[in-house]
N, C-alpha and C. Protein backbone atom coordinates (compact mmCIF):
# COMPACT_ATOMS: atom_id res chain seq x y z
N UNK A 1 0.87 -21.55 28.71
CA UNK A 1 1.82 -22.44 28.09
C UNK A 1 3.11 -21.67 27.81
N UNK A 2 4.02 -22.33 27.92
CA UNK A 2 5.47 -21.78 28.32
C UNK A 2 5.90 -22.17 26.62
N UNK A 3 6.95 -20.67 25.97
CA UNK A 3 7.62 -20.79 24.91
C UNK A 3 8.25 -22.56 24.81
N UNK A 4 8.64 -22.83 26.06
CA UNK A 4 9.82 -24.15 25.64
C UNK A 4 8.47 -25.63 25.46
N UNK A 5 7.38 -25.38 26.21
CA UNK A 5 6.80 -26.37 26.32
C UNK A 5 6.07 -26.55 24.75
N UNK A 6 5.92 -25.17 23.84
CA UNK A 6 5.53 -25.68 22.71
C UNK A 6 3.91 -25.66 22.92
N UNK A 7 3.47 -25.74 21.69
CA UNK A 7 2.04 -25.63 21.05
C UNK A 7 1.75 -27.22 20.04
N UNK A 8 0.87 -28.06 20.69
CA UNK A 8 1.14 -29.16 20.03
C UNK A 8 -0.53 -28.79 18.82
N UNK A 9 -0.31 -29.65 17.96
CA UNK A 9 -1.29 -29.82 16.58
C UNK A 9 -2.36 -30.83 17.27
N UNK A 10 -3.66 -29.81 17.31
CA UNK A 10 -4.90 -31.10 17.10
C UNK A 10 -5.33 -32.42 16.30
N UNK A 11 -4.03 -32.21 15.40
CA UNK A 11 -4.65 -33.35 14.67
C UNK A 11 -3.62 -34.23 14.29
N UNK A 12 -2.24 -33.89 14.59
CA UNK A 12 -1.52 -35.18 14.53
C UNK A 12 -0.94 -35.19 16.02
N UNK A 13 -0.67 -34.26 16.55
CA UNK A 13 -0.22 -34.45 17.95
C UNK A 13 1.64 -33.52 17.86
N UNK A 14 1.75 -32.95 16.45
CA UNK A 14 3.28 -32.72 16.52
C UNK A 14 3.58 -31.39 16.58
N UNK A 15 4.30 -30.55 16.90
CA UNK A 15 5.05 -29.49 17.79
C UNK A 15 4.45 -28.45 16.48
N UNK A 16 3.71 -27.49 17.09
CA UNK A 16 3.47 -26.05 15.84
C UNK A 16 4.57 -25.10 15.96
N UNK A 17 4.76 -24.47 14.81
CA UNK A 17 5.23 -23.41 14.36
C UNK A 17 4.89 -21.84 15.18
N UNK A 18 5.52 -21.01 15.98
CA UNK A 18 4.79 -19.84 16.38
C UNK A 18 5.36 -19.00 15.19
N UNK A 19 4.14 -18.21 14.80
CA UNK A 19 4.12 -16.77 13.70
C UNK A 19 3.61 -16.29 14.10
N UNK A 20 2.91 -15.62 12.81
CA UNK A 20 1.94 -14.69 12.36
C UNK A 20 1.58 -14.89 11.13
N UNK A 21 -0.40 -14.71 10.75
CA UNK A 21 -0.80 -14.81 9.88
C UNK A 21 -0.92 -13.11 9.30
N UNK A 22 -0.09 -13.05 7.89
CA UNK A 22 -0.22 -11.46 7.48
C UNK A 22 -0.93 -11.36 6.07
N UNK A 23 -2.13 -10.98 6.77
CA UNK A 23 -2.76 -10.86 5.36
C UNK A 23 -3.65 -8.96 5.33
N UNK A 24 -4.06 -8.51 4.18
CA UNK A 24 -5.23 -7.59 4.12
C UNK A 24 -5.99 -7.88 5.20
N UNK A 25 -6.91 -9.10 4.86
CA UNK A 25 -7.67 -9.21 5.84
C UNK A 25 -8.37 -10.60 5.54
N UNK A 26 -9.07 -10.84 6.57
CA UNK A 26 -9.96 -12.33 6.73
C UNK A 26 -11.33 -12.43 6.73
N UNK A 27 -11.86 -12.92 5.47
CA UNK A 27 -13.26 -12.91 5.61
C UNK A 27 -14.34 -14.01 6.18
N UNK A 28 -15.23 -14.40 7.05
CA UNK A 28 -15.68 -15.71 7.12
C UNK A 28 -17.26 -15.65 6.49
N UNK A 29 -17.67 -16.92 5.92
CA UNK A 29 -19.11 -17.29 5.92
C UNK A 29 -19.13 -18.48 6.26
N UNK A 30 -20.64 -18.69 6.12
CA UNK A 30 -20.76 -20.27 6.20
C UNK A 30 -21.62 -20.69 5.12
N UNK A 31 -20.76 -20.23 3.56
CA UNK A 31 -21.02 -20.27 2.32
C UNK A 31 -20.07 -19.90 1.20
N UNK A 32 -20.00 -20.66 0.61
CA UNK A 32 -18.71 -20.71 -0.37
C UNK A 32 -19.16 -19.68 -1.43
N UNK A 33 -18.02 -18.68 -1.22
CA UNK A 33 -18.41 -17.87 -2.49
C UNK A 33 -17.31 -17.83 -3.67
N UNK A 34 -17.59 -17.60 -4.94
CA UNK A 34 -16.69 -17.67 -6.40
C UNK A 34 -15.99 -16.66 -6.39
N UNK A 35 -16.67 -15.29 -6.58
CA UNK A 35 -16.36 -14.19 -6.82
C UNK A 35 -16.21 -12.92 -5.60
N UNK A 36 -17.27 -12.76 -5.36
CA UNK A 36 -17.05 -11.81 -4.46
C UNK A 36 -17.86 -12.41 -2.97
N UNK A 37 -17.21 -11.68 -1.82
CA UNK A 37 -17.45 -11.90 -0.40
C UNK A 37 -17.97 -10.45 0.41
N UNK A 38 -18.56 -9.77 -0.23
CA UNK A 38 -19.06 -8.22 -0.09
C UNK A 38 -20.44 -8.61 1.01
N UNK A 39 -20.41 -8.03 2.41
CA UNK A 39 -21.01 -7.88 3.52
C UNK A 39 -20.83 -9.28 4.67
N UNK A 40 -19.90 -10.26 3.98
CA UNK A 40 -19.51 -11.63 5.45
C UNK A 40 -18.46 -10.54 6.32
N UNK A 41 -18.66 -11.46 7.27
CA UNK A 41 -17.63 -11.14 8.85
C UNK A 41 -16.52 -11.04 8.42
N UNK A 42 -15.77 -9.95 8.76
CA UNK A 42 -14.22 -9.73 8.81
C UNK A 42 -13.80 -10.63 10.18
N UNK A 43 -13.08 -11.68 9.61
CA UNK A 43 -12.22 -12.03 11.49
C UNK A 43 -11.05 -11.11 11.82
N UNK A 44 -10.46 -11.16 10.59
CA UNK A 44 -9.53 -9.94 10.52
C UNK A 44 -9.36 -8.68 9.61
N UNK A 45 -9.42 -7.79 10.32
CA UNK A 45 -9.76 -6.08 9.67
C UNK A 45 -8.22 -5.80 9.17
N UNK A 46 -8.30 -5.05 8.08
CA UNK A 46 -7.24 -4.40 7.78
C UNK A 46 -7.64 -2.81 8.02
N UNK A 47 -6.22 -2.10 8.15
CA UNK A 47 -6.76 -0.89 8.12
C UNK A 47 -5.42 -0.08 6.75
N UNK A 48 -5.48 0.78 6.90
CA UNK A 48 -5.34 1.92 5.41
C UNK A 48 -3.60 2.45 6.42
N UNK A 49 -2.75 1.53 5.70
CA UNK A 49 -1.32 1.86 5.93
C UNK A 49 -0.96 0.68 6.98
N UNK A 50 -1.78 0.08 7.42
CA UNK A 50 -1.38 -0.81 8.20
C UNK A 50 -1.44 -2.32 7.71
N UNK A 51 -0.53 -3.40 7.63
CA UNK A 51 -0.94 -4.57 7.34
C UNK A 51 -1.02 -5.79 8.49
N UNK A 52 -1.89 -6.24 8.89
CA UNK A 52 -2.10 -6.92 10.04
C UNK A 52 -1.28 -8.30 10.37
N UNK A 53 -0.78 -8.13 11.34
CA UNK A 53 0.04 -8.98 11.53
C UNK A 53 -0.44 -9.92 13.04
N UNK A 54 -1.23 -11.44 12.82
CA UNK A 54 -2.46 -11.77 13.41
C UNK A 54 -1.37 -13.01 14.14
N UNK A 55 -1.05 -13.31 15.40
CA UNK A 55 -0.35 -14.14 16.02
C UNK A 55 -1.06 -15.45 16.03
N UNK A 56 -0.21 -16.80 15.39
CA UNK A 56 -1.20 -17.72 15.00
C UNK A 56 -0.06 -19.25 15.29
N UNK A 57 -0.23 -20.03 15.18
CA UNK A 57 0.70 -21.57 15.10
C UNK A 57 -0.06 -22.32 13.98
N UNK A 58 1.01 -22.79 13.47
CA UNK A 58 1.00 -23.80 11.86
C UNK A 58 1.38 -24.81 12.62
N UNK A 59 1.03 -25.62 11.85
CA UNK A 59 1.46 -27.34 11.61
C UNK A 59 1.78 -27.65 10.14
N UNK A 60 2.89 -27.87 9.83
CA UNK A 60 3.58 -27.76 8.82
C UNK A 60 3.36 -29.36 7.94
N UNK A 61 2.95 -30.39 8.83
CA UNK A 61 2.66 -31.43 8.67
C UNK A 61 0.96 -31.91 8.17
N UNK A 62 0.31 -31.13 8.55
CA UNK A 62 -1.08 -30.83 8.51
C UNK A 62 -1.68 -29.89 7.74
N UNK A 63 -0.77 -29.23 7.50
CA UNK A 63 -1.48 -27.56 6.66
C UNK A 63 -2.28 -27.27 7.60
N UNK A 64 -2.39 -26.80 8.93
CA UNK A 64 -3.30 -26.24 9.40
C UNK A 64 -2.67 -25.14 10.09
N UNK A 65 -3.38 -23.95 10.27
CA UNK A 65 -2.99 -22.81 10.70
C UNK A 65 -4.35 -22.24 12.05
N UNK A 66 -3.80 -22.08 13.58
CA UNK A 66 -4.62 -21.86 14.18
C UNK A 66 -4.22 -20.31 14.67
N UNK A 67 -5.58 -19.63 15.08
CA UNK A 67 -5.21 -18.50 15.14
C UNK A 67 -6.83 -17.73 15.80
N UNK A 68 -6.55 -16.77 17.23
CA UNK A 68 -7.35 -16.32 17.91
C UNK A 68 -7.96 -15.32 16.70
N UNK A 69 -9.08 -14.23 16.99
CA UNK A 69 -9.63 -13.45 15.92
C UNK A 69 -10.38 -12.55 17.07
N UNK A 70 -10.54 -11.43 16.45
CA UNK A 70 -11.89 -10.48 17.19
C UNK A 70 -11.19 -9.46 17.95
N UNK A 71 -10.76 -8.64 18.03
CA UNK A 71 -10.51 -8.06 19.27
C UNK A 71 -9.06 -8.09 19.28
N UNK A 72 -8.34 -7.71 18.01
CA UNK A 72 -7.09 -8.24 18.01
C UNK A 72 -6.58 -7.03 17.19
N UNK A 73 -6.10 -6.60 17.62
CA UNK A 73 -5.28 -5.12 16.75
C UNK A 73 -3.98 -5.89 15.71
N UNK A 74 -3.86 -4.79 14.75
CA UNK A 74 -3.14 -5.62 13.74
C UNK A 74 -1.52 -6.31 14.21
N UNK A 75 -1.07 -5.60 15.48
CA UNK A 75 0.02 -6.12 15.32
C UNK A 75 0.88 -6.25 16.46
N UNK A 76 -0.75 -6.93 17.39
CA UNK A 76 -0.98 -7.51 18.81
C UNK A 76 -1.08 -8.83 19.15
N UNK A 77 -0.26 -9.40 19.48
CA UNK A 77 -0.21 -11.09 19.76
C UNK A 77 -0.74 -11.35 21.34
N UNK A 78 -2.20 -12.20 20.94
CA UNK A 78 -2.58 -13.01 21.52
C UNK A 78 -2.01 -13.45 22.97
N UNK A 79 -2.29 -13.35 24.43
CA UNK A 79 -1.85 -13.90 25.08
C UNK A 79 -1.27 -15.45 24.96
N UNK A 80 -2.50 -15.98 24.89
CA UNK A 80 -2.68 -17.35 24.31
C UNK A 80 -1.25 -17.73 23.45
N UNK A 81 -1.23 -17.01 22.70
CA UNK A 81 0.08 -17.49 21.60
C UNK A 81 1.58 -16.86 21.85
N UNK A 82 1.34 -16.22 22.88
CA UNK A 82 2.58 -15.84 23.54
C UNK A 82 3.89 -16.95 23.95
């Protein structure tokens, strides 16, 4: 997919945002936790001086933020989101 042609939203159909999601890091379960998240999946690793900078598209209309994971160095964009 070509910069001009755009990244459309799964769920309303309207033109995403290209970034980056910059966080520490990303934890997943498939369990809601309160307090602490100590041994779930990192999707995204941080490392010690580095802050990860994860290539992703928003929908500003949706609140939704999509974004590849795994295998993604902190501050390496995605073919895909190229």
């Amino acid at each position: 997919m070509s910069e001009s042609e755009g990244k459309k939203c799964p769920k309303c159909g309207e033109g995403m945002e290209k970034g980056y999601i910059i966080s520490e890091a990303i934890r997943w379960s498939s369990e809601k936790h309160e307090l602490w998240a100590l041994g779930q999946e990192f999707v995204v690793h941080w490392k010690l001086w580095t802050l990860p900078n994860v290539g992703a598209y928003r929908c500003t209309r949706c609140k939704l933020v999509l974004f590849h994971y795994g295998g993604v160095t902190p501050s390496e964009t995605p073919k895909e989101l190229s």
